[in-house]
Protein backbone atom coordinates (compact mmCIF):
# COMPACT_ATOMS: atom_id res chain seq x y z
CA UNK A 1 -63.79 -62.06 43.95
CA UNK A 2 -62.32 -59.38 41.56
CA UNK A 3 -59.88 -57.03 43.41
CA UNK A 4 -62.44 -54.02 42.78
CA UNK A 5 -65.29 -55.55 44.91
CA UNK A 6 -63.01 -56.72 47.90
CA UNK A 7 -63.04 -54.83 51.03
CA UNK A 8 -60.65 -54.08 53.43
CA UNK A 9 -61.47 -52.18 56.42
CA UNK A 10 -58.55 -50.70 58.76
CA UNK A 11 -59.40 -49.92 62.13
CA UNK A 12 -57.42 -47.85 64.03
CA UNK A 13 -58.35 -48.08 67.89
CA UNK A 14 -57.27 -44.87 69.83
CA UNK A 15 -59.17 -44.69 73.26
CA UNK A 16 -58.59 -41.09 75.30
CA UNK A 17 -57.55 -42.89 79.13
CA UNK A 18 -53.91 -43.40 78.33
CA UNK A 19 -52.52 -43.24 81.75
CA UNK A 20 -48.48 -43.46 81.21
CA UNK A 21 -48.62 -41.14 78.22
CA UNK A 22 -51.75 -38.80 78.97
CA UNK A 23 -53.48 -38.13 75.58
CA UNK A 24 -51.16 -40.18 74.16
CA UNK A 25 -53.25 -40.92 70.98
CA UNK A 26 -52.67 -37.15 70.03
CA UNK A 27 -49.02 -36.78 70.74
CA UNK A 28 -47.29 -35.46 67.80
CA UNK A 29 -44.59 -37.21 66.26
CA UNK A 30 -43.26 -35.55 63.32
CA UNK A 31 -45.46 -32.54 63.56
CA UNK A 32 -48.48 -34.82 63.43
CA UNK A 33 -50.93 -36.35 65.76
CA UNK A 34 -49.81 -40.03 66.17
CA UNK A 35 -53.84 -41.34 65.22
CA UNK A 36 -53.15 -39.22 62.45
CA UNK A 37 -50.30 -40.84 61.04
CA UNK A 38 -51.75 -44.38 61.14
CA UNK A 39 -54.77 -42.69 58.90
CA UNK A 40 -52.57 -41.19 56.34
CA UNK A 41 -50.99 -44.59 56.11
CA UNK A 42 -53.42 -46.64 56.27
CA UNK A 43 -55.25 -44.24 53.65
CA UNK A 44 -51.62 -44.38 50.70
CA UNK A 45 -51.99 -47.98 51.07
CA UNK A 46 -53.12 -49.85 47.49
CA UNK A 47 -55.35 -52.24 49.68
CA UNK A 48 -57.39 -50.60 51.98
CA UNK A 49 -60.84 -49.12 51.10
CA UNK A 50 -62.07 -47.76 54.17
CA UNK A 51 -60.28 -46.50 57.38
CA UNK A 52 -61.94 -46.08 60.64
CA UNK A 53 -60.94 -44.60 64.16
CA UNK A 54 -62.83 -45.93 67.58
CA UNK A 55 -62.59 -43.94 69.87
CA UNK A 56 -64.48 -42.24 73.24
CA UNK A 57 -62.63 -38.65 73.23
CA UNK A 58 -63.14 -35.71 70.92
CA UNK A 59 -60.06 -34.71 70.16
CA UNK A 60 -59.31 -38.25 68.70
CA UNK A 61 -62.15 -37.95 66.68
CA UNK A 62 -61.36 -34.32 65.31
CA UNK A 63 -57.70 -35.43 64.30
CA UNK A 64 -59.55 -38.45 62.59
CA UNK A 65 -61.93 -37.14 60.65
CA UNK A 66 -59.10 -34.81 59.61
CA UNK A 67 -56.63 -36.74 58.57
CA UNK A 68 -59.70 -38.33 56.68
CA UNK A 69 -61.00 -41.29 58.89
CA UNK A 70 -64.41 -42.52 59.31
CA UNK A 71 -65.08 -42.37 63.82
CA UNK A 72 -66.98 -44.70 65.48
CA UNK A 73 -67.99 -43.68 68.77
CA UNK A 74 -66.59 -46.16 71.46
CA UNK A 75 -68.79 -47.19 74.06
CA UNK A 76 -67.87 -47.04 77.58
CA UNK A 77 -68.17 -50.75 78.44
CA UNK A 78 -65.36 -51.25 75.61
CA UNK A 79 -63.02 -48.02 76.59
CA UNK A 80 -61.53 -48.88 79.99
CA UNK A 81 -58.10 -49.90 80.67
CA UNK A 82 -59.36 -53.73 80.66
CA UNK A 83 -60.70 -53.70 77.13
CA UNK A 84 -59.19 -55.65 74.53
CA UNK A 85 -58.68 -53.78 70.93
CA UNK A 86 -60.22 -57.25 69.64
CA UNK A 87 -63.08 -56.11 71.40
CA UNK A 88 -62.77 -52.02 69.55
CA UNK A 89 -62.16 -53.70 66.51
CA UNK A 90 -65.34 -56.35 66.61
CA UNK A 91 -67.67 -53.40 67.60
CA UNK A 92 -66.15 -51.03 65.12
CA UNK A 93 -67.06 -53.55 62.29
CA UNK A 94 -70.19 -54.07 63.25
CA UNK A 95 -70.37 -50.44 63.10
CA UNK A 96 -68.98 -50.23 59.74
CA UNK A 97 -71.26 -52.20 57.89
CA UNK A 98 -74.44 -51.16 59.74
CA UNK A 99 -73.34 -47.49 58.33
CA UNK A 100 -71.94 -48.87 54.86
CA UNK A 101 -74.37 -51.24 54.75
CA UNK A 102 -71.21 -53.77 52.63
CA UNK A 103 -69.40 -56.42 54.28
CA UNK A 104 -65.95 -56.23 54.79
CA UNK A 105 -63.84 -59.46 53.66
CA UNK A 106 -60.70 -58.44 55.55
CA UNK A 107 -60.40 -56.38 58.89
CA UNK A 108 -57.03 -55.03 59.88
CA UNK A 109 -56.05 -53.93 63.20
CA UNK A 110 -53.56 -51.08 63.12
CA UNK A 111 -51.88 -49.36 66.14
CA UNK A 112 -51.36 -45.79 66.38
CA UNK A 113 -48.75 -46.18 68.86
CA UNK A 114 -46.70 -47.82 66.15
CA UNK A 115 -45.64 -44.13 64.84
CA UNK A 116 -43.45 -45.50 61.90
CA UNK A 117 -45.68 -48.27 60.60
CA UNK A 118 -46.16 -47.81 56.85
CA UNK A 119 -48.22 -48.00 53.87
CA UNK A 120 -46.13 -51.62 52.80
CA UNK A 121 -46.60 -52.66 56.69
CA UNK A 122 -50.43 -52.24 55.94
CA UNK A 123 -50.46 -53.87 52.45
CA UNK A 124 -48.34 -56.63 53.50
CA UNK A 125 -50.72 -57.86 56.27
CA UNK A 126 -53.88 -57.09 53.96
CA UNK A 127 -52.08 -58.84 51.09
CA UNK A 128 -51.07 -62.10 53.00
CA UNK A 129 -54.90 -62.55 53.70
CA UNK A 130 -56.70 -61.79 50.37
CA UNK A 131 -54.32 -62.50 48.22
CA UNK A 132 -52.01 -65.49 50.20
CA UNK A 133 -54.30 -67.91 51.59
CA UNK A 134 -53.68 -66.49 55.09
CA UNK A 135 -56.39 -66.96 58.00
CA UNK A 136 -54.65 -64.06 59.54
CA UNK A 137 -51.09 -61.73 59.44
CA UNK A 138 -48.76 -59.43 61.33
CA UNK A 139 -46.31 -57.34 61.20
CA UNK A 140 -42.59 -58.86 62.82
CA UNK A 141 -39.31 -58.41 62.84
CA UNK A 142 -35.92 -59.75 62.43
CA UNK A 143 -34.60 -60.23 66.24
CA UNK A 144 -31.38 -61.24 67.25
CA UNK A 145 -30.78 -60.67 70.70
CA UNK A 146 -30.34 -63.58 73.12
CA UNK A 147 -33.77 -63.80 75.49
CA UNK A 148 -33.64 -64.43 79.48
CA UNK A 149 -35.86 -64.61 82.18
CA UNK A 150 -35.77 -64.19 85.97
CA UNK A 151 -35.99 -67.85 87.14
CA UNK A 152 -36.53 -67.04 90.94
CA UNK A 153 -39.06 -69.07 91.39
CA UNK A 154 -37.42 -72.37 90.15
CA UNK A 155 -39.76 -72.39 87.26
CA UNK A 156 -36.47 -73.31 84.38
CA UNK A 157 -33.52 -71.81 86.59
CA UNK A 158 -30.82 -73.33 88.52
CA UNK A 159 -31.32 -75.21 91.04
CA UNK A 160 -32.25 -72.38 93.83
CA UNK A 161 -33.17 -69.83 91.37
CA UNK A 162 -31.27 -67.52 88.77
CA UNK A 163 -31.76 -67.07 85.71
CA UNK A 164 -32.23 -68.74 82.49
CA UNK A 165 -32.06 -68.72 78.44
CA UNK A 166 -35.55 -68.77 76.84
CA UNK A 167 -34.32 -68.71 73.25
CA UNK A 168 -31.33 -70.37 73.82
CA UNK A 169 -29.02 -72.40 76.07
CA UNK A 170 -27.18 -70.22 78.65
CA UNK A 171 -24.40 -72.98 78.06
CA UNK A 172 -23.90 -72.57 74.25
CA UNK A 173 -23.05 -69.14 72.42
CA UNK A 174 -23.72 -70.12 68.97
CA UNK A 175 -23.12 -67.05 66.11
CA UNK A 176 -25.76 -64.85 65.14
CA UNK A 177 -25.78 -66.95 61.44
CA UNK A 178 -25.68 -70.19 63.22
CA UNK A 179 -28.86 -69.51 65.28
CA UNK A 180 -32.47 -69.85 64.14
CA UNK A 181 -34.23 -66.98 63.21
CA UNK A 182 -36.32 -65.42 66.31
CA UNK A 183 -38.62 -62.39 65.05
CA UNK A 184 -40.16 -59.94 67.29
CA UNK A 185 -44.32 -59.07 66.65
CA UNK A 186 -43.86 -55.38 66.59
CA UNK A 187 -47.69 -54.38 67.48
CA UNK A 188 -48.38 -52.17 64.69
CA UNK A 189 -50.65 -54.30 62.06
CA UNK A 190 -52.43 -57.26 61.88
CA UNK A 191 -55.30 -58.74 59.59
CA UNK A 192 -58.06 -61.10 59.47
CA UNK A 193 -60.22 -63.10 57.69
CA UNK A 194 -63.73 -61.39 58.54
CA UNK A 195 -65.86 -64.77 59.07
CA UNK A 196 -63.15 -66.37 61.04
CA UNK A 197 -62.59 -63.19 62.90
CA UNK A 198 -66.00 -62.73 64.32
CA UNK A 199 -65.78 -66.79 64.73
CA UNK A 200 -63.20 -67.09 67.04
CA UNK A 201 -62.52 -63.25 68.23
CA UNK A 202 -59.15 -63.16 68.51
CA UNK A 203 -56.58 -61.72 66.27
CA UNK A 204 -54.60 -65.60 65.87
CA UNK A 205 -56.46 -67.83 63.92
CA UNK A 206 -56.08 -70.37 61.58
CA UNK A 207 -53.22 -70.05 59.41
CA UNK A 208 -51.13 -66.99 60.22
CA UNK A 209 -48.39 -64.80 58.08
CA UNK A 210 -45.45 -63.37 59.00
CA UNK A 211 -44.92 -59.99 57.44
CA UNK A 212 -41.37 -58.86 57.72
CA UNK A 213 -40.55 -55.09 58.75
CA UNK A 214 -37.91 -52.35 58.91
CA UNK A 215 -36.16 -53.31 62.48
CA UNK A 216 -35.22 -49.88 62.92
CA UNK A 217 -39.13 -48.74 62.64
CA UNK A 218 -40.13 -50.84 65.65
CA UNK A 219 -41.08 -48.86 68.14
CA UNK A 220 -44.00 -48.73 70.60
CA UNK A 221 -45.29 -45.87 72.68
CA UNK A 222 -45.87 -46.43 76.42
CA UNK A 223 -44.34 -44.08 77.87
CA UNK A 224 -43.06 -40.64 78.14
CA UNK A 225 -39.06 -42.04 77.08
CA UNK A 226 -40.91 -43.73 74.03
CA UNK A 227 -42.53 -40.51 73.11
CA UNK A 228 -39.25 -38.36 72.92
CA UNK A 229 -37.47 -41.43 71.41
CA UNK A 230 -40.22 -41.23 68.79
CA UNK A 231 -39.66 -37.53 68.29
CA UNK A 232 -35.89 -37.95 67.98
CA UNK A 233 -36.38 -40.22 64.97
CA UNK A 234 -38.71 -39.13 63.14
CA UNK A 235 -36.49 -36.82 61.11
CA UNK A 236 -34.81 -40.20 60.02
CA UNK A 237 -37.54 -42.21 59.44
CA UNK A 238 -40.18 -40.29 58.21
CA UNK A 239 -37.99 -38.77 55.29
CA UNK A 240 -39.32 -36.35 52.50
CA UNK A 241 -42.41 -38.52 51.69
CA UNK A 242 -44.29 -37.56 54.70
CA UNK A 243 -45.09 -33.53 53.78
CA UNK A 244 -45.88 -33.15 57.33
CA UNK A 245 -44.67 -29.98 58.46
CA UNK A 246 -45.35 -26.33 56.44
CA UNK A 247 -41.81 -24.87 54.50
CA UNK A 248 -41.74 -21.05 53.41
CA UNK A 249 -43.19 -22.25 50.02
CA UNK A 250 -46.28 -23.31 51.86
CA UNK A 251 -46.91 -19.89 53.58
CA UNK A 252 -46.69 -16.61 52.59
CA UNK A 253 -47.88 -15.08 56.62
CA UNK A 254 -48.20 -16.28 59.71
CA UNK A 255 -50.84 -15.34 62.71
CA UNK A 256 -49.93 -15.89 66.32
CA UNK A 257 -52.61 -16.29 68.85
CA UNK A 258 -51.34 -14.72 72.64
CA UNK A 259 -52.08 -16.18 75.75
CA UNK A 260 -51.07 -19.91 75.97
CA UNK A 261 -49.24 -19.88 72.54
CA UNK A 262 -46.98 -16.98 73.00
CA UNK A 263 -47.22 -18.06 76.96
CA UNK A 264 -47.77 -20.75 79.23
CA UNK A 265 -50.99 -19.31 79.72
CA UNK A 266 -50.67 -18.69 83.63
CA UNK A 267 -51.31 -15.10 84.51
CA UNK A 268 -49.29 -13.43 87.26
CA UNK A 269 -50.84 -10.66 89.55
CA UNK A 270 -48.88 -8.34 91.61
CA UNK A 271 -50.73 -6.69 94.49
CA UNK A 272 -51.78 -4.09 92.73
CA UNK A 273 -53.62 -6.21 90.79
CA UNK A 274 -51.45 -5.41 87.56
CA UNK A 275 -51.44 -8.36 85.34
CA UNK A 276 -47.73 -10.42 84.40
CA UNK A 277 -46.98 -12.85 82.04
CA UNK A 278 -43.87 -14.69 80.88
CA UNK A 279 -42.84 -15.17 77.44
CA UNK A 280 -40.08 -17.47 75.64
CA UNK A 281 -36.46 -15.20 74.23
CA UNK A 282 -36.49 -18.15 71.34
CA UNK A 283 -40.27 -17.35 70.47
CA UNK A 284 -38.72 -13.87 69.78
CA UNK A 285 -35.80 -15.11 67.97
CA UNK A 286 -37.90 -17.25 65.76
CA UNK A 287 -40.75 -14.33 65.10
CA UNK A 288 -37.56 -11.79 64.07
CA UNK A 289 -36.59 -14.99 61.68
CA UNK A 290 -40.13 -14.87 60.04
CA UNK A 291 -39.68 -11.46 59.62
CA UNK A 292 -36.70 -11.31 57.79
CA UNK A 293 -37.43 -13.68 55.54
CA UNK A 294 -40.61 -11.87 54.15
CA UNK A 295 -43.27 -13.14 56.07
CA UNK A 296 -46.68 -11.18 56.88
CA UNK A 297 -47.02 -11.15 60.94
CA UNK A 298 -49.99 -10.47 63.08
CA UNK A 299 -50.41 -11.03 66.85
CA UNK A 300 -54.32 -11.78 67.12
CA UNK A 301 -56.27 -11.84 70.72
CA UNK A 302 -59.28 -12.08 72.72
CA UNK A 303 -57.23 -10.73 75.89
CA UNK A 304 -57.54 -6.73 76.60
CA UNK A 305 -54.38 -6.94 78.75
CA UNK A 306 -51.95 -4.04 77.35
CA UNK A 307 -49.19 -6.74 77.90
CA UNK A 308 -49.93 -7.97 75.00
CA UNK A 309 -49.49 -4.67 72.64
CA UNK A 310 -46.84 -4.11 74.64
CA UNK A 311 -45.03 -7.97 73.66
CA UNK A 312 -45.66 -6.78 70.09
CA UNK A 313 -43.97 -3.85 70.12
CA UNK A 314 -41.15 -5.49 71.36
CA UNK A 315 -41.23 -8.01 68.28
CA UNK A 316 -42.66 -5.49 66.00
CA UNK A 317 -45.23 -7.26 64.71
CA UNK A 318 -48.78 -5.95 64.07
CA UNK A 319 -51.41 -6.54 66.77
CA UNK A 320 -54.85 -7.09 67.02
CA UNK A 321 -56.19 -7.84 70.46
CA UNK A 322 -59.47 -7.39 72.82
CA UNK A 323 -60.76 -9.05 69.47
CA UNK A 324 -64.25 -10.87 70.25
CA UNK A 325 -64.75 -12.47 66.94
CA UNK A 326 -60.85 -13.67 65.84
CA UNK A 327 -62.05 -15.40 62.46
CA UNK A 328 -63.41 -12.06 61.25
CA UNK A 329 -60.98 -10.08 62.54
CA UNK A 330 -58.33 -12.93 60.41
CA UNK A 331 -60.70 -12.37 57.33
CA UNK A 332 -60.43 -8.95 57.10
CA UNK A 333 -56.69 -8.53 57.91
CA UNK A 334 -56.32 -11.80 54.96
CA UNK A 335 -58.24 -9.30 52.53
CA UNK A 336 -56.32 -5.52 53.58
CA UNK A 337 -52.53 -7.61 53.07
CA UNK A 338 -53.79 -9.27 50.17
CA UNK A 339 -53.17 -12.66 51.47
CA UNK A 340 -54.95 -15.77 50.36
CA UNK A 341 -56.16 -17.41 53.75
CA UNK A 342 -55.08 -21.00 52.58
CA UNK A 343 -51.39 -19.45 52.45
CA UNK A 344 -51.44 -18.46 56.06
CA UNK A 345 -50.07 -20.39 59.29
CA UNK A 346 -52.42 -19.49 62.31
CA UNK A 347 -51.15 -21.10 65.73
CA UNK A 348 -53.17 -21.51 68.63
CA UNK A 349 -53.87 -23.45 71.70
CA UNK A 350 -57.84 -23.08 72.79
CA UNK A 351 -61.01 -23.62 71.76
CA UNK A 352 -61.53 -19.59 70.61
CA UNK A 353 -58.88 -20.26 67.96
CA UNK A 354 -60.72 -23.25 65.85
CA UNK A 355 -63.03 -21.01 64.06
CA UNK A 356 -59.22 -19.73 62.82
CA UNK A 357 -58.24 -22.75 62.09
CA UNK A 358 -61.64 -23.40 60.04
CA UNK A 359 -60.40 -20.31 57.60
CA UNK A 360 -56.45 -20.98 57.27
CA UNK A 361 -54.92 -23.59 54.95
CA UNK A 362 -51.71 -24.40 58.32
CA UNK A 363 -53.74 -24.77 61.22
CA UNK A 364 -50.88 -25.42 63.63
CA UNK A 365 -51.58 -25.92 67.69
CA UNK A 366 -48.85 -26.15 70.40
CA UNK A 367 -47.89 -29.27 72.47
CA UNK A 368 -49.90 -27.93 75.24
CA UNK A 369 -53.10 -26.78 73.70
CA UNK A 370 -56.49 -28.38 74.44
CA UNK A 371 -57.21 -31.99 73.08
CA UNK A 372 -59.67 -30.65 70.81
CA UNK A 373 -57.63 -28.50 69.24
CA UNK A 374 -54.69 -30.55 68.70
CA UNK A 375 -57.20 -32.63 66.90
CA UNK A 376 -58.07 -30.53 65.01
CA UNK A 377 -54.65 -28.83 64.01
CA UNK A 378 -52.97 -29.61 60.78
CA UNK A 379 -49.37 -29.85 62.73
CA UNK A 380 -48.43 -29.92 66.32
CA UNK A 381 -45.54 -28.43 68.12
CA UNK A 382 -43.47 -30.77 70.46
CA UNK A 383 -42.88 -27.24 72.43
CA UNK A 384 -45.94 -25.98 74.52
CA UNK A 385 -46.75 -22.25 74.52
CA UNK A 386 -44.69 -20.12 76.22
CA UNK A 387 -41.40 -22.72 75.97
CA UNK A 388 -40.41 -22.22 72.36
CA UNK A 389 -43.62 -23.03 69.93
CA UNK A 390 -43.27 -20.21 68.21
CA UNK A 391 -39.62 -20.84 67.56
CA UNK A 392 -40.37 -24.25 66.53
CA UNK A 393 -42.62 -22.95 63.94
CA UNK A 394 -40.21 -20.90 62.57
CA UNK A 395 -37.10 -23.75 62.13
CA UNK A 396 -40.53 -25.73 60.27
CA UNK A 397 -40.55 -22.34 57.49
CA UNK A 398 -36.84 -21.89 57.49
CA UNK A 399 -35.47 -25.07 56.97
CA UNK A 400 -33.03 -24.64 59.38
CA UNK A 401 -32.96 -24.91 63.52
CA UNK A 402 -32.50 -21.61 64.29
CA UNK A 403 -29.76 -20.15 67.03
């Protein structure tokens, strides 16, 4: 078959119950939802001609479709904890070509919480099948470390228990170059043979490739320690290429929504019945940052409370609040400062703020905004509201981590 008429659908399977790492599908690495970086991958790779998310939850979806996936709804018989992805992936197809109406040749699985796979991860698997002979392919990794396991109960210990070598014996310490070489499957790709695929359903048949990747990019998020470990490297890893995060040449103003962003969005009332919130000293370090370097500034809100003219004063930035309709109110102020709307940065953390994030060309929401809005966001911060987000923002635009 001529390259042009093969077809090679990635499906990305991104379910909304994660229980160790709740929402986990939309946890930013890198400034970007984690379902969002396996699109934009899977999307730069040569192979791949169509992309598309399962999921159950709405956020997921949003952050799909804007990253530039195709969603298929995920039933609920096939979104539980017990469900297998071959089982997302099978349905998802089947989905596919009922709405494309083409077969696919070659199916790829592709994890999400695999935040550093890349576009050559995703071409190598593809490649291996189409182009290699392979019945199927994944993703490994060189692996050096000697393997043991608890042998308690006498299945391989000592005699009474203890442990034992799996990959080696406990008795001989050969070098690293004089062993064979073990490699790890590191969970982020695999691909298959359509036909044998829906054959066999399972992800292991036939003849299978091994598709060598970076060691240092394997890493799998199950839990809150893999999410921060994530975070911490993906300054390394993701390097200039990945154009996630806004610079001052992206963004000539920036427009802060209040209660939530600027706060943790709990509201404290004395008995008097006078209103208190609490606000972040680095959110007002980062805004006096913005300001010196040029930046437009407006504080935009739905909430009447005077706290919030009275935060602005503080920061002395411009405020517009009690606002019913924000996106007008963000037109008009885009037309009076003579700012084009695709140059502004609007961050936000509720559902009010997405017909904001409809008009601006940085929608940005903080850690602890709602689902749907993360989804929708072009970046995420790793701070919520009210613990440094808006500080955040500002070390994005400067360049620089700001103290």
């Amino acid at each position: 078959m001529p390259p042009s008429e093969r077809r090679v659908l990635a499906v990305i399977p991104a379910r909304g119950g994660s229980k160790g790492v709740p929402a986990k599908n939309l946890a930013a690495v890198g400034g970007v939802p984690i379902v969002a970086r396996a699109v934009r991958e899977c999307l730069a790779g040569r192979l791949v001609t169509d992309v598309v998310v399962s999921t159950d939850d709405a956020g997921i979806a949003a952050a799909a479709r804007g990253a530039g996936a195709e969603v298929v709804h995920r039933p609920p018989t096939i979104a539980g904890d017990t469900a297998t992805s071959e089982a997302a992936v099978l349905h998802a197809l089947d989905a596919y070509e009922a709405m494309s109406g083409a077969p696919a040749d070659v199916v790829l699985l592709v994890q999400c919480t695999s935040p550093f796979l890349t576009r050559d991860d995703v071409d190598g698997v593809a490649a291996a099948v189409l182009d290699d002979g392979a019945d199927t392919a994944l993703t490994v990794a060189a692996f050096h470390g000697f393997v043991w396991r608890d042998g308690a109960d006498g299945a391989g210990g000592d005699e009474g228990g203890g442990g034992f070598g799996v990959n080696h014996d406990k008795s001989y310490r050969p070098r690293r170059q004089d062993r064979p070489q073990d490699l790890l499957e590191t969970g982020a790709a695999y691909a298959m043979r359509v036909p044998g695929f829906r054959a066999e359903k399972h992800r292991f048949f036939g003849r299978t490739a091994l598709v060598r990747t970076d060691p240092a990019r394997v890493l799998e998020i199950d839990d809150p320690h893999d999410l921060d470990r994530a975070r911490a490297l993906a300054p390394l890893l993701d390097g200039p290429r990945a154009g996630a995060l806004p610079t001052r040449e992206d963004v000539d103003a920036v427009v802060l929504d209040f209660d939530g962003t600027q706060t943790d969005d709990r509201v404290l009332i004395d008995s008097e019945g006078r209103e208190l919130v609490a606000v972040h000293r680095g959110d007002g370090l980062g805004t006096a940052a913005l300001r010196r370097a040029g930046l437009k500034l407006l504080i935009l809100s739905t909430e009447k409370n005077p706290v919030v003219a009275a935060r602005a004063r503080k920061l002395q930035v411009p405020v517009l609040h009690g606002i019913d309709r924000k996106d007008l109110a963000l037109k008009q102020w885009c037309e009076e400062q003579g700012v084009a709307p695709e140059r502004v940065l609007y961050a936000g953390n509720d559902v009010n703020d997405l017909s904001c994030f409809d008009l601006v060309g940085w929608p940005v929401a903080v850690a602890s905004a709602h689902d749907v809005v993360r989804g929708a966001a072009r970046a995420v911060t790793t701070a919520p509201g009210g613990f440094g987000a808006i500080r955040e923002i500002a070390s994005w635009l400067l360049g620089k981590e700001l103290s």
